[in-house]
C-alpha atoms as a PDB file:
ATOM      1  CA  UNK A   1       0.000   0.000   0.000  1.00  0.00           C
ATOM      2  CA  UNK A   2       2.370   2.431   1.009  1.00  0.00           C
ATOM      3  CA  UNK A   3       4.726   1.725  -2.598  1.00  0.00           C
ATOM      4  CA  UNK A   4       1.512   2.128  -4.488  1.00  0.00           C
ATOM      5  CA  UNK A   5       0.617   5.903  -2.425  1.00  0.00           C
ATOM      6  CA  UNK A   6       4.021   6.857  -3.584  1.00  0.00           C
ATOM      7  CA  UNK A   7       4.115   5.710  -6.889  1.00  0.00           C
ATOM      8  CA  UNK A   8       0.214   7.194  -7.432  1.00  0.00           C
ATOM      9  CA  UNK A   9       1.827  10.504  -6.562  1.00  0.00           C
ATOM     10  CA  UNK A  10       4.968  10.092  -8.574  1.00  0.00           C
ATOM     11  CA  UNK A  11       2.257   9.925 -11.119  1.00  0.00           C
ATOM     12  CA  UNK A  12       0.019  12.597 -10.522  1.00  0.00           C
ATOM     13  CA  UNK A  13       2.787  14.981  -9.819  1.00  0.00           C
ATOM     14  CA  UNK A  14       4.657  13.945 -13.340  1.00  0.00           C
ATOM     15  CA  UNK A  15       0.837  14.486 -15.394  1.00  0.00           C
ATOM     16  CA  UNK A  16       1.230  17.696 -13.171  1.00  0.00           C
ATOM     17  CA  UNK A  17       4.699  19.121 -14.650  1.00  0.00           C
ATOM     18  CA  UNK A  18       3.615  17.340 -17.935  1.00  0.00           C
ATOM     19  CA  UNK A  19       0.357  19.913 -17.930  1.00  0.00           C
ATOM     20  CA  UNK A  20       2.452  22.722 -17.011  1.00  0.00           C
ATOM     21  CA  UNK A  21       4.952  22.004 -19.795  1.00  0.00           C
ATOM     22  CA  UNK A  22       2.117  21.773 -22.366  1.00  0.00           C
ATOM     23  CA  UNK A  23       0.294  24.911 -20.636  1.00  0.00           C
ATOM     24  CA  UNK A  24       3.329  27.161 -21.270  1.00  0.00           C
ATOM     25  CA  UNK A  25       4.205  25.676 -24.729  1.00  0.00           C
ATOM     26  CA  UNK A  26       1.017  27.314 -25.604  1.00  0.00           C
ATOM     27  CA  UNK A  27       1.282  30.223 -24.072  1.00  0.00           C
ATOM     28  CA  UNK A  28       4.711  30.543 -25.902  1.00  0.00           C
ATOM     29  CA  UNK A  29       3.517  29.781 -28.929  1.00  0.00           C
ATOM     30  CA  UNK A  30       0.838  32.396 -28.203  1.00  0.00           C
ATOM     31  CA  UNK A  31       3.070  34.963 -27.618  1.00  0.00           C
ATOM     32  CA  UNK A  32       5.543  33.944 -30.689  1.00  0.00           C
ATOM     33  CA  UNK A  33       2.725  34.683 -32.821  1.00  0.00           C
ATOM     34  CA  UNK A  34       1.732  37.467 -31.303  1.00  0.00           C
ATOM     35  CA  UNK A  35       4.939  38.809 -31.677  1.00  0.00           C
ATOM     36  CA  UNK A  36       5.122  37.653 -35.428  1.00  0.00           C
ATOM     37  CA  UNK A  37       1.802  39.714 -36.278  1.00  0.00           C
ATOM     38  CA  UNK A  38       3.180  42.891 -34.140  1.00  0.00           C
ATOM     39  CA  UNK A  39       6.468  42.818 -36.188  1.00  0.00           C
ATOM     40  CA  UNK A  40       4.668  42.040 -39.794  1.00  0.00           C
ATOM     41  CA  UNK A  41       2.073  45.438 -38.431  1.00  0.00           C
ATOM     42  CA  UNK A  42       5.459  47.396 -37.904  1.00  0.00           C
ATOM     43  CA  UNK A  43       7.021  46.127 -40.782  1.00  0.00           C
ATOM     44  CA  UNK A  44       4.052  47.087 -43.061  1.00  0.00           C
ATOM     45  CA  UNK A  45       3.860  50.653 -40.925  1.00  0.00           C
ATOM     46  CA  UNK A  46       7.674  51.430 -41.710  1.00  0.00           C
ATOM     47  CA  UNK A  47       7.481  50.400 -45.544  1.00  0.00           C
ATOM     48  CA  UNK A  48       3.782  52.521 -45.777  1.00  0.00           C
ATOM     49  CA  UNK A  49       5.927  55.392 -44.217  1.00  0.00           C
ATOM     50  CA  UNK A  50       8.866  55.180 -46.182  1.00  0.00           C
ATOM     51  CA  UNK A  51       6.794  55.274 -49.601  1.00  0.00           C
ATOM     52  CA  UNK A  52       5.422  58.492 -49.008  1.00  0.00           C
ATOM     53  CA  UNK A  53       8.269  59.496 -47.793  1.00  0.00           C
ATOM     54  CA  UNK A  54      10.197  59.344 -51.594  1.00  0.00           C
ATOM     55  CA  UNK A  55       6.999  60.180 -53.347  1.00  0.00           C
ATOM     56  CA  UNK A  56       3.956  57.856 -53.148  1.00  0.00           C
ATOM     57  CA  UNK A  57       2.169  60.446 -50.915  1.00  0.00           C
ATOM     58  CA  UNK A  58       1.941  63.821 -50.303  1.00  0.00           C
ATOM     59  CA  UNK A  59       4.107  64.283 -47.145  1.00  0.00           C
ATOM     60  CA  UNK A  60       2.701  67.422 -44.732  1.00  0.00           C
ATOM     61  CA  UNK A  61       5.645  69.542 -45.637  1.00  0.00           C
ATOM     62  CA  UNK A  62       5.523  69.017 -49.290  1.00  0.00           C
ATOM     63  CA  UNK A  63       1.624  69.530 -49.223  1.00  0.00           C
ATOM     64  CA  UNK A  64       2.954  72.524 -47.440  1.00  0.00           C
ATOM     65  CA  UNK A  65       4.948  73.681 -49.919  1.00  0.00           C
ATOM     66  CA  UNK A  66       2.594  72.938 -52.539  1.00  0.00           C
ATOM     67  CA  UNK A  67      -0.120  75.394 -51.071  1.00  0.00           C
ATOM     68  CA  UNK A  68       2.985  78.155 -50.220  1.00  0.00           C
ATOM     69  CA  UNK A  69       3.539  78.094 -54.500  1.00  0.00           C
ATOM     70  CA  UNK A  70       0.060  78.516 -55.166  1.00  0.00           C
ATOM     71  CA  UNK A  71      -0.377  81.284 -52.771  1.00  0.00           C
ATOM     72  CA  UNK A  72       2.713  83.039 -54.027  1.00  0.00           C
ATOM     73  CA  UNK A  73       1.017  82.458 -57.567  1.00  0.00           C
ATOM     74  CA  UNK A  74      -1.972  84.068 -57.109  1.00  0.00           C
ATOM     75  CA  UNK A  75      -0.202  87.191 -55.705  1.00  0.00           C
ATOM     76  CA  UNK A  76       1.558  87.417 -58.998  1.00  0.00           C
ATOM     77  CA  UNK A  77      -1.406  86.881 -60.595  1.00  0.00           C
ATOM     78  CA  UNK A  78      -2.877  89.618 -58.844  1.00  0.00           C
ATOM     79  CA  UNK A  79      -0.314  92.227 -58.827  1.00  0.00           C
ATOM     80  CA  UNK A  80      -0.219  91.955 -62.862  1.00  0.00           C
ATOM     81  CA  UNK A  81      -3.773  92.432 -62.884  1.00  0.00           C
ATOM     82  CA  UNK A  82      -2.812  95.555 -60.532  1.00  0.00           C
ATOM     83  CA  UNK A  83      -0.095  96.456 -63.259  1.00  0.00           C
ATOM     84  CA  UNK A  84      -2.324  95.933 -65.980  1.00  0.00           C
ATOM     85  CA  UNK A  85      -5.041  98.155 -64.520  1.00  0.00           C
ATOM     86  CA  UNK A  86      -2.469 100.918 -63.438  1.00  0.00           C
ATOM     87  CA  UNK A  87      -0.724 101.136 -67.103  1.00  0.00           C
ATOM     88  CA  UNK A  88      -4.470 101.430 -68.606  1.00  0.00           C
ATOM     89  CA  UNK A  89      -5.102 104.167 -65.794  1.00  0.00           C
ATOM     90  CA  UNK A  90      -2.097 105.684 -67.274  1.00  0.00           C
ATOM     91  CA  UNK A  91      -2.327 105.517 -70.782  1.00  0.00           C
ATOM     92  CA  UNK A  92      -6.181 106.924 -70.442  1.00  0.00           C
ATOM     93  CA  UNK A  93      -4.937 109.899 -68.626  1.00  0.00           C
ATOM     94  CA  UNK A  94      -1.722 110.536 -71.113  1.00  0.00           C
ATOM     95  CA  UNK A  95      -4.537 110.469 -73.866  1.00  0.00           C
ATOM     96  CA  UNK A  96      -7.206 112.817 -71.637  1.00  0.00           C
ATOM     97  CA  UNK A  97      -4.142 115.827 -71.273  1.00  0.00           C
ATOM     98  CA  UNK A  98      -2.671 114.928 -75.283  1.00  0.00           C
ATOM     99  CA  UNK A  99      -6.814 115.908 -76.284  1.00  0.00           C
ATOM    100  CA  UNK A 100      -7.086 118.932 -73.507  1.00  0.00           C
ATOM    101  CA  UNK A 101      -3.779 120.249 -74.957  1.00  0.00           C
ATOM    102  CA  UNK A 102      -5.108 119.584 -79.219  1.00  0.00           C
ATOM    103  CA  UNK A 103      -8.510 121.326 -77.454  1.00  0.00           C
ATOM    104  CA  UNK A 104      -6.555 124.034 -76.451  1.00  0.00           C
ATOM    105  CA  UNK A 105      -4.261 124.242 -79.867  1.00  0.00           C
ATOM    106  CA  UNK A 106      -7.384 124.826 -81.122  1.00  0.00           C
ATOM    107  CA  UNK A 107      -9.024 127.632 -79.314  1.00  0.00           C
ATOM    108  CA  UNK A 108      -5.574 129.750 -78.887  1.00  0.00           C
ATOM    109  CA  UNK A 109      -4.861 132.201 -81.284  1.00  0.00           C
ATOM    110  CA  UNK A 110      -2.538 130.926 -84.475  1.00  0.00           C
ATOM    111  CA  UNK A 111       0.886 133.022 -83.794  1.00  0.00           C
ATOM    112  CA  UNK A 112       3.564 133.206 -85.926  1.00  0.00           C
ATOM    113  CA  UNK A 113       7.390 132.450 -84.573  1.00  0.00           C
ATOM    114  CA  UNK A 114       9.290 133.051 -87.418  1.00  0.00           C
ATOM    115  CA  UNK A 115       8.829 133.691 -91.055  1.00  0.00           C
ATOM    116  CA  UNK A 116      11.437 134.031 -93.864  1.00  0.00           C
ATOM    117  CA  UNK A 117      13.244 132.165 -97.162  1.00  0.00           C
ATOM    118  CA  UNK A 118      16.030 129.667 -97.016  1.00  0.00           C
ATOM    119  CA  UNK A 119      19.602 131.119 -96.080  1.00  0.00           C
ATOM    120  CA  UNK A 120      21.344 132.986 -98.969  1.00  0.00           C
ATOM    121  CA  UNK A 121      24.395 130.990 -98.390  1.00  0.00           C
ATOM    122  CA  UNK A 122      23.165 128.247-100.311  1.00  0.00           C
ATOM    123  CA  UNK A 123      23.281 130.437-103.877  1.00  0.00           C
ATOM    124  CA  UNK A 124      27.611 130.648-102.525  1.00  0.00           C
ATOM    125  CA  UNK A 125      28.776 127.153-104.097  1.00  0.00           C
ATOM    126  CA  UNK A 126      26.662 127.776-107.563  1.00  0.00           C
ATOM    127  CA  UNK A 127      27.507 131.057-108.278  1.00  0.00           C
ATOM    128  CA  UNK A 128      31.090 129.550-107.851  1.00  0.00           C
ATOM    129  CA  UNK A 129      30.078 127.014-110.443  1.00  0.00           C
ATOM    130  CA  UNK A 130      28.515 129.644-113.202  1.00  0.00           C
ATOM    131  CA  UNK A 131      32.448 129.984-113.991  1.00  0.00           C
ATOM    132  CA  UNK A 132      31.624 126.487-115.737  1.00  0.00           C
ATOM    133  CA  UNK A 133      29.028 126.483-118.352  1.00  0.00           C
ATOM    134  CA  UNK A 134      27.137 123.178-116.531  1.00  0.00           C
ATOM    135  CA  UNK A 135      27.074 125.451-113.383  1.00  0.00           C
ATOM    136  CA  UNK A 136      24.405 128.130-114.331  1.00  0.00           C
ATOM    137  CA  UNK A 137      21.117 125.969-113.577  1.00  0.00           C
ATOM    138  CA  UNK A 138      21.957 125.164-109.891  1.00  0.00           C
ATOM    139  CA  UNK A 139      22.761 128.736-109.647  1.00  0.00           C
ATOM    140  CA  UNK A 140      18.973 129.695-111.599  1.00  0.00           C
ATOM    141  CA  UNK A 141      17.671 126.861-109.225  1.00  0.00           C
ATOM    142  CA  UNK A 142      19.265 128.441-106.353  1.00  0.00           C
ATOM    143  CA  UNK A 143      18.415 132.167-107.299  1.00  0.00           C
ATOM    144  CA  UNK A 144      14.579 130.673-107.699  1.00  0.00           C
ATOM    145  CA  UNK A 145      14.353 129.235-104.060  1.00  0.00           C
ATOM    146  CA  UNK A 146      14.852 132.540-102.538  1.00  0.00           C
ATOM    147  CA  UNK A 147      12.333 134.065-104.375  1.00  0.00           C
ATOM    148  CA  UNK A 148       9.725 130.883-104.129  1.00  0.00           C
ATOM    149  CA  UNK A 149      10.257 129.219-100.751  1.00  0.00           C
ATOM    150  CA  UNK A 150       9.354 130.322 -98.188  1.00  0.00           C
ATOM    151  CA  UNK A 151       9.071 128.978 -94.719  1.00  0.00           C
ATOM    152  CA  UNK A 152       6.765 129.798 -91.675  1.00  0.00           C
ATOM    153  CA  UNK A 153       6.665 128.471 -88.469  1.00  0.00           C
ATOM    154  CA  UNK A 154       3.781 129.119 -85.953  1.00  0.00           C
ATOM    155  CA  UNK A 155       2.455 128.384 -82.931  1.00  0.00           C
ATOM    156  CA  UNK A 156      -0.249 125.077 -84.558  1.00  0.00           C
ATOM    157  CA  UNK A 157       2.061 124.570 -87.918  1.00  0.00           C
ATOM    158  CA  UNK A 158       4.705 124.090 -90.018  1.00  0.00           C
ATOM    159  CA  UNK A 159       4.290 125.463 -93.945  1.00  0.00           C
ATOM    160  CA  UNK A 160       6.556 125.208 -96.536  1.00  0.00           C
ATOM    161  CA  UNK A 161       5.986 127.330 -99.458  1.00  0.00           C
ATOM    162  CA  UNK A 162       7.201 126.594-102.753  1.00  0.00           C
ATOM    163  CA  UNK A 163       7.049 125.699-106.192  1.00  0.00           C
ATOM    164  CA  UNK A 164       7.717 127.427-109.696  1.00  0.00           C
ATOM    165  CA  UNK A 165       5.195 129.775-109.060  1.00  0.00           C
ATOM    166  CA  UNK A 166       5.356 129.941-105.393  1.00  0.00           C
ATOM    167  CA  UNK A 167       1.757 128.383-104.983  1.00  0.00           C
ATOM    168  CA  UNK A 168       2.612 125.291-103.544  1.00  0.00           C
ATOM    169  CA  UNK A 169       1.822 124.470 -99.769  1.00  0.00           C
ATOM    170  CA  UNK A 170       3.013 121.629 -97.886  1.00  0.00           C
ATOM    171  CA  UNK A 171       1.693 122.661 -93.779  1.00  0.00           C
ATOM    172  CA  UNK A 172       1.844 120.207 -90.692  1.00  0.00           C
ATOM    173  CA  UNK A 173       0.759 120.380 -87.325  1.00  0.00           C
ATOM    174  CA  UNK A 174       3.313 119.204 -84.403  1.00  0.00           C
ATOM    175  CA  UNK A 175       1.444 116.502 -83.269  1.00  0.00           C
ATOM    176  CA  UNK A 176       2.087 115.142 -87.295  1.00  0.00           C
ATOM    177  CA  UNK A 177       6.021 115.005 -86.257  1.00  0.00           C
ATOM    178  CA  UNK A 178       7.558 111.521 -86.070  1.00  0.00           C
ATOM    179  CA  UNK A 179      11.217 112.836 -85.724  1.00  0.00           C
ATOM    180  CA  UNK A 180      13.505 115.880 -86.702  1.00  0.00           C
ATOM    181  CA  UNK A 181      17.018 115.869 -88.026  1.00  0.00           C
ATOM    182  CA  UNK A 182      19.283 117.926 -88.523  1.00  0.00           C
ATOM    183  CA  UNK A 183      22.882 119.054 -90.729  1.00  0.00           C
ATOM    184  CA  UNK A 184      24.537 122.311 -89.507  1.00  0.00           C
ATOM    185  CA  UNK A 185      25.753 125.201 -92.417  1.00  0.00           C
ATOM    186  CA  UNK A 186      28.320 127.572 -91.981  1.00  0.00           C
ATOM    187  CA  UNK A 187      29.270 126.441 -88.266  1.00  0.00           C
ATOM    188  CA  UNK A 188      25.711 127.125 -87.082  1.00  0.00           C
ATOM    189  CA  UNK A 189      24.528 130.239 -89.375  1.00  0.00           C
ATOM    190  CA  UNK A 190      21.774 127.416 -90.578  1.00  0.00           C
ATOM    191  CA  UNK A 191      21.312 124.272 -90.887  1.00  0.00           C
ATOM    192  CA  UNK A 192      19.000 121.762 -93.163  1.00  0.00           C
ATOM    193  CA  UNK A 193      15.796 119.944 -91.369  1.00  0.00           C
ATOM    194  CA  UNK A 194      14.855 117.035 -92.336  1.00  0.00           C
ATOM    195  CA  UNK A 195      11.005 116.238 -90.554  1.00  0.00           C
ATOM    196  CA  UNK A 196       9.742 112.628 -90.867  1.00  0.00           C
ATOM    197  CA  UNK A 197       6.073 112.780 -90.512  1.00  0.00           C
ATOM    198  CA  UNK A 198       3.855 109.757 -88.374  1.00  0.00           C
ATOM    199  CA  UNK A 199       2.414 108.919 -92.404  1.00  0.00           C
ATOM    200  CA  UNK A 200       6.355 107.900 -93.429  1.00  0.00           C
ATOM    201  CA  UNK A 201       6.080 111.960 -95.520  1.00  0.00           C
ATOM    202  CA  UNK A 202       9.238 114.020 -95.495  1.00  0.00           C
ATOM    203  CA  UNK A 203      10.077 117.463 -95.461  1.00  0.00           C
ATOM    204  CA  UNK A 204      13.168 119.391 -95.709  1.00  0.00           C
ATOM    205  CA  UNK A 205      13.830 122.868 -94.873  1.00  0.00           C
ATOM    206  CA  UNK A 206      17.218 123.111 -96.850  1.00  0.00           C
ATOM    207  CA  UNK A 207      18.834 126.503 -94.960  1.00  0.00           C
ATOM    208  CA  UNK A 208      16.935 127.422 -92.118  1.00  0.00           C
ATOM    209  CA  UNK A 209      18.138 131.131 -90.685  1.00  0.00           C
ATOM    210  CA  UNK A 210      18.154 131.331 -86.904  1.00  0.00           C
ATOM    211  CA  UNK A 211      18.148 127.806 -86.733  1.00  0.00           C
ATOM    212  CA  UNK A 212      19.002 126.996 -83.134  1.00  0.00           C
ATOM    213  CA  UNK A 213      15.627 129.664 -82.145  1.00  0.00           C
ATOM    214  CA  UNK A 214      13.781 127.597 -84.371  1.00  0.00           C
ATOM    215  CA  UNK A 215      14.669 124.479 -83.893  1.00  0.00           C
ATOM    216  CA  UNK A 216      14.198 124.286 -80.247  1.00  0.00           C
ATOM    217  CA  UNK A 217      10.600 126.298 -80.743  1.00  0.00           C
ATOM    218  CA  UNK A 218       9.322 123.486 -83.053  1.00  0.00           C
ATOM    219  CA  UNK A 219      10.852 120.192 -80.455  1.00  0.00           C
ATOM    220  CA  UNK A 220       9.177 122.026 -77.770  1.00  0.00           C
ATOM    221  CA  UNK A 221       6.038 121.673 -79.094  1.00  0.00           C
ATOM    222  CA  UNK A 222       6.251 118.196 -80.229  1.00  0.00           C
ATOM    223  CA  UNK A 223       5.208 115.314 -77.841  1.00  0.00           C
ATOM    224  CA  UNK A 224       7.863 113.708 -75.777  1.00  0.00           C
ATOM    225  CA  UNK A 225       8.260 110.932 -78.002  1.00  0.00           C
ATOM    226  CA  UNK A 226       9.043 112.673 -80.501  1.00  0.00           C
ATOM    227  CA  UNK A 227      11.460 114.981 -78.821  1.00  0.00           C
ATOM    228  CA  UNK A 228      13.044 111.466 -77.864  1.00  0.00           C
ATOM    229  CA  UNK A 229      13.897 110.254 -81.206  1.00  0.00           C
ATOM    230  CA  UNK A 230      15.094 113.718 -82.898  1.00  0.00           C
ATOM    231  CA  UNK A 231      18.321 115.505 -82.609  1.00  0.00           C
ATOM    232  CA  UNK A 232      18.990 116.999 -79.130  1.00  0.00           C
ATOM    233  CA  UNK A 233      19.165 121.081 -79.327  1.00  0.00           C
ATOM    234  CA  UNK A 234      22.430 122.284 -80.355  1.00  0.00           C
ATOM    235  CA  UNK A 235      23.382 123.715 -76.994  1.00  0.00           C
ATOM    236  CA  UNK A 236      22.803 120.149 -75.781  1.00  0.00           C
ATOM    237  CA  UNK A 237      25.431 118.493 -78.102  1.00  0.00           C
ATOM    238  CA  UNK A 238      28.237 121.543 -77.184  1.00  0.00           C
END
Protein backbone atom coordinates (compact mmCIF):
# COMPACT_ATOMS: atom_id res chain seq x y z
CA UNK A 1 0.00 0.00 0.00
CA UNK A 2 2.37 2.43 1.01
CA UNK A 3 4.73 1.73 -2.60
CA UNK A 4 1.51 2.13 -4.49
CA UNK A 5 0.62 5.90 -2.43
CA UNK A 6 4.02 6.86 -3.58
CA UNK A 7 4.11 5.71 -6.89
CA UNK A 8 0.21 7.19 -7.43
CA UNK A 9 1.83 10.50 -6.56
CA UNK A 10 4.97 10.09 -8.57
CA UNK A 11 2.26 9.93 -11.12
CA UNK A 12 0.02 12.60 -10.52
CA UNK A 13 2.79 14.98 -9.82
CA UNK A 14 4.66 13.94 -13.34
CA UNK A 15 0.84 14.49 -15.39
CA UNK A 16 1.23 17.70 -13.17
CA UNK A 17 4.70 19.12 -14.65
CA UNK A 18 3.61 17.34 -17.93
CA UNK A 19 0.36 19.91 -17.93
CA UNK A 20 2.45 22.72 -17.01
CA UNK A 21 4.95 22.00 -19.80
CA UNK A 22 2.12 21.77 -22.37
CA UNK A 23 0.29 24.91 -20.64
CA UNK A 24 3.33 27.16 -21.27
CA UNK A 25 4.21 25.68 -24.73
CA UNK A 26 1.02 27.31 -25.60
CA UNK A 27 1.28 30.22 -24.07
CA UNK A 28 4.71 30.54 -25.90
CA UNK A 29 3.52 29.78 -28.93
CA UNK A 30 0.84 32.40 -28.20
CA UNK A 31 3.07 34.96 -27.62
CA UNK A 32 5.54 33.94 -30.69
CA UNK A 33 2.72 34.68 -32.82
CA UNK A 34 1.73 37.47 -31.30
CA UNK A 35 4.94 38.81 -31.68
CA UNK A 36 5.12 37.65 -35.43
CA UNK A 37 1.80 39.71 -36.28
CA UNK A 38 3.18 42.89 -34.14
CA UNK A 39 6.47 42.82 -36.19
CA UNK A 40 4.67 42.04 -39.79
CA UNK A 41 2.07 45.44 -38.43
CA UNK A 42 5.46 47.40 -37.90
CA UNK A 43 7.02 46.13 -40.78
CA UNK A 44 4.05 47.09 -43.06
CA UNK A 45 3.86 50.65 -40.93
CA UNK A 46 7.67 51.43 -41.71
CA UNK A 47 7.48 50.40 -45.54
CA UNK A 48 3.78 52.52 -45.78
CA UNK A 49 5.93 55.39 -44.22
CA UNK A 50 8.87 55.18 -46.18
CA UNK A 51 6.79 55.27 -49.60
CA UNK A 52 5.42 58.49 -49.01
CA UNK A 53 8.27 59.50 -47.79
CA UNK A 54 10.20 59.34 -51.59
CA UNK A 55 7.00 60.18 -53.35
CA UNK A 56 3.96 57.86 -53.15
CA UNK A 57 2.17 60.45 -50.91
CA UNK A 58 1.94 63.82 -50.30
CA UNK A 59 4.11 64.28 -47.14
CA UNK A 60 2.70 67.42 -44.73
CA UNK A 61 5.64 69.54 -45.64
CA UNK A 62 5.52 69.02 -49.29
CA UNK A 63 1.62 69.53 -49.22
CA UNK A 64 2.95 72.52 -47.44
CA UNK A 65 4.95 73.68 -49.92
CA UNK A 66 2.59 72.94 -52.54
CA UNK A 67 -0.12 75.39 -51.07
CA UNK A 68 2.99 78.16 -50.22
CA UNK A 69 3.54 78.09 -54.50
CA UNK A 70 0.06 78.52 -55.17
CA UNK A 71 -0.38 81.28 -52.77
CA UNK A 72 2.71 83.04 -54.03
CA UNK A 73 1.02 82.46 -57.57
CA UNK A 74 -1.97 84.07 -57.11
CA UNK A 75 -0.20 87.19 -55.71
CA UNK A 76 1.56 87.42 -59.00
CA UNK A 77 -1.41 86.88 -60.60
CA UNK A 78 -2.88 89.62 -58.84
CA UNK A 79 -0.31 92.23 -58.83
CA UNK A 80 -0.22 91.95 -62.86
CA UNK A 81 -3.77 92.43 -62.88
CA UNK A 82 -2.81 95.55 -60.53
CA UNK A 83 -0.09 96.46 -63.26
CA UNK A 84 -2.32 95.93 -65.98
CA UNK A 85 -5.04 98.16 -64.52
CA UNK A 86 -2.47 100.92 -63.44
CA UNK A 87 -0.72 101.14 -67.10
CA UNK A 88 -4.47 101.43 -68.61
CA UNK A 89 -5.10 104.17 -65.79
CA UNK A 90 -2.10 105.68 -67.27
CA UNK A 91 -2.33 105.52 -70.78
CA UNK A 92 -6.18 106.92 -70.44
CA UNK A 93 -4.94 109.90 -68.63
CA UNK A 94 -1.72 110.54 -71.11
CA UNK A 95 -4.54 110.47 -73.87
CA UNK A 96 -7.21 112.82 -71.64
CA UNK A 97 -4.14 115.83 -71.27
CA UNK A 98 -2.67 114.93 -75.28
CA UNK A 99 -6.81 115.91 -76.28
CA UNK A 100 -7.09 118.93 -73.51
CA UNK A 101 -3.78 120.25 -74.96
CA UNK A 102 -5.11 119.58 -79.22
CA UNK A 103 -8.51 121.33 -77.45
CA UNK A 104 -6.56 124.03 -76.45
CA UNK A 105 -4.26 124.24 -79.87
CA UNK A 106 -7.38 124.83 -81.12
CA UNK A 107 -9.02 127.63 -79.31
CA UNK A 108 -5.57 129.75 -78.89
CA UNK A 109 -4.86 132.20 -81.28
CA UNK A 110 -2.54 130.93 -84.48
CA UNK A 111 0.89 133.02 -83.79
CA UNK A 112 3.56 133.21 -85.93
CA UNK A 113 7.39 132.45 -84.57
CA UNK A 114 9.29 133.05 -87.42
CA UNK A 115 8.83 133.69 -91.06
CA UNK A 116 11.44 134.03 -93.86
CA UNK A 117 13.24 132.17 -97.16
CA UNK A 118 16.03 129.67 -97.02
CA UNK A 119 19.60 131.12 -96.08
CA UNK A 120 21.34 132.99 -98.97
CA UNK A 121 24.40 130.99 -98.39
CA UNK A 122 23.17 128.25 -100.31
CA UNK A 123 23.28 130.44 -103.88
CA UNK A 124 27.61 130.65 -102.52
CA UNK A 125 28.78 127.15 -104.10
CA UNK A 126 26.66 127.78 -107.56
CA UNK A 127 27.51 131.06 -108.28
CA UNK A 128 31.09 129.55 -107.85
CA UNK A 129 30.08 127.01 -110.44
CA UNK A 130 28.51 129.64 -113.20
CA UNK A 131 32.45 129.98 -113.99
CA UNK A 132 31.62 126.49 -115.74
CA UNK A 133 29.03 126.48 -118.35
CA UNK A 134 27.14 123.18 -116.53
CA UNK A 135 27.07 125.45 -113.38
CA UNK A 136 24.41 128.13 -114.33
CA UNK A 137 21.12 125.97 -113.58
CA UNK A 138 21.96 125.16 -109.89
CA UNK A 139 22.76 128.74 -109.65
CA UNK A 140 18.97 129.70 -111.60
CA UNK A 141 17.67 126.86 -109.23
CA UNK A 142 19.26 128.44 -106.35
CA UNK A 143 18.42 132.17 -107.30
CA UNK A 144 14.58 130.67 -107.70
CA UNK A 145 14.35 129.23 -104.06
CA UNK A 146 14.85 132.54 -102.54
CA UNK A 147 12.33 134.06 -104.38
CA UNK A 148 9.73 130.88 -104.13
CA UNK A 149 10.26 129.22 -100.75
CA UNK A 150 9.35 130.32 -98.19
CA UNK A 151 9.07 128.98 -94.72
CA UNK A 152 6.76 129.80 -91.67
CA UNK A 153 6.66 128.47 -88.47
CA UNK A 154 3.78 129.12 -85.95
CA UNK A 155 2.45 128.38 -82.93
CA UNK A 156 -0.25 125.08 -84.56
CA UNK A 157 2.06 124.57 -87.92
CA UNK A 158 4.71 124.09 -90.02
CA UNK A 159 4.29 125.46 -93.95
CA UNK A 160 6.56 125.21 -96.54
CA UNK A 161 5.99 127.33 -99.46
CA UNK A 162 7.20 126.59 -102.75
CA UNK A 163 7.05 125.70 -106.19
CA UNK A 164 7.72 127.43 -109.70
CA UNK A 165 5.20 129.78 -109.06
CA UNK A 166 5.36 129.94 -105.39
CA UNK A 167 1.76 128.38 -104.98
CA UNK A 168 2.61 125.29 -103.54
CA UNK A 169 1.82 124.47 -99.77
CA UNK A 170 3.01 121.63 -97.89
CA UNK A 171 1.69 122.66 -93.78
CA UNK A 172 1.84 120.21 -90.69
CA UNK A 173 0.76 120.38 -87.33
CA UNK A 174 3.31 119.20 -84.40
CA UNK A 175 1.44 116.50 -83.27
CA UNK A 176 2.09 115.14 -87.30
CA UNK A 177 6.02 115.01 -86.26
CA UNK A 178 7.56 111.52 -86.07
CA UNK A 179 11.22 112.84 -85.72
CA UNK A 180 13.51 115.88 -86.70
CA UNK A 181 17.02 115.87 -88.03
CA UNK A 182 19.28 117.93 -88.52
CA UNK A 183 22.88 119.05 -90.73
CA UNK A 184 24.54 122.31 -89.51
CA UNK A 185 25.75 125.20 -92.42
CA UNK A 186 28.32 127.57 -91.98
CA UNK A 187 29.27 126.44 -88.27
CA UNK A 188 25.71 127.12 -87.08
CA UNK A 189 24.53 130.24 -89.37
CA UNK A 190 21.77 127.42 -90.58
CA UNK A 191 21.31 124.27 -90.89
CA UNK A 192 19.00 121.76 -93.16
CA UNK A 193 15.80 119.94 -91.37
CA UNK A 194 14.85 117.03 -92.34
CA UNK A 195 11.00 116.24 -90.55
CA UNK A 196 9.74 112.63 -90.87
CA UNK A 197 6.07 112.78 -90.51
CA UNK A 198 3.85 109.76 -88.37
CA UNK A 199 2.41 108.92 -92.40
CA UNK A 200 6.35 107.90 -93.43
CA UNK A 201 6.08 111.96 -95.52
CA UNK A 202 9.24 114.02 -95.50
CA UNK A 203 10.08 117.46 -95.46
CA UNK A 204 13.17 119.39 -95.71
CA UNK A 205 13.83 122.87 -94.87
CA UNK A 206 17.22 123.11 -96.85
CA UNK A 207 18.83 126.50 -94.96
CA UNK A 208 16.94 127.42 -92.12
CA UNK A 209 18.14 131.13 -90.69
CA UNK A 210 18.15 131.33 -86.90
CA UNK A 211 18.15 127.81 -86.73
CA UNK A 212 19.00 127.00 -83.13
CA UNK A 213 15.63 129.66 -82.15
CA UNK A 214 13.78 127.60 -84.37
CA UNK A 215 14.67 124.48 -83.89
CA UNK A 216 14.20 124.29 -80.25
CA UNK A 217 10.60 126.30 -80.74
CA UNK A 218 9.32 123.49 -83.05
CA UNK A 219 10.85 120.19 -80.46
CA UNK A 220 9.18 122.03 -77.77
CA UNK A 221 6.04 121.67 -79.09
CA UNK A 222 6.25 118.20 -80.23
CA UNK A 223 5.21 115.31 -77.84
CA UNK A 224 7.86 113.71 -75.78
CA UNK A 225 8.26 110.93 -78.00
CA UNK A 226 9.04 112.67 -80.50
CA UNK A 227 11.46 114.98 -78.82
CA UNK A 228 13.04 111.47 -77.86
CA UNK A 229 13.90 110.25 -81.21
CA UNK A 230 15.09 113.72 -82.90
CA UNK A 231 18.32 115.50 -82.61
CA UNK A 232 18.99 117.00 -79.13
CA UNK A 233 19.17 121.08 -79.33
CA UNK A 234 22.43 122.28 -80.36
CA UNK A 235 23.38 123.72 -76.99
CA UNK A 236 22.80 120.15 -75.78
CA UNK A 237 25.43 118.49 -78.10
CA UNK A 238 28.24 121.54 -77.18
Amino acid sequence: MPFRAGFSDICSLSDNIHSRSRRHEIAMARTGRAAGRFGVLLALAAAIAGWSFVGGWQTPSRASDAVTAMEAAKAKKKKQKMSLAEALDRQKKEEKMEKSKKEEAKLEAEETFWEGPPSSTEMFAPFLSCFVVIGIIPFIAAVNRQFRVKYKITNKRVSVTGGLDGKDITEFSYQEIYEMKYGLRFLGYCADVRINLRDGAKVELFGLLNFEENYNYMLSKCDKDARRRSDPPLSLNA
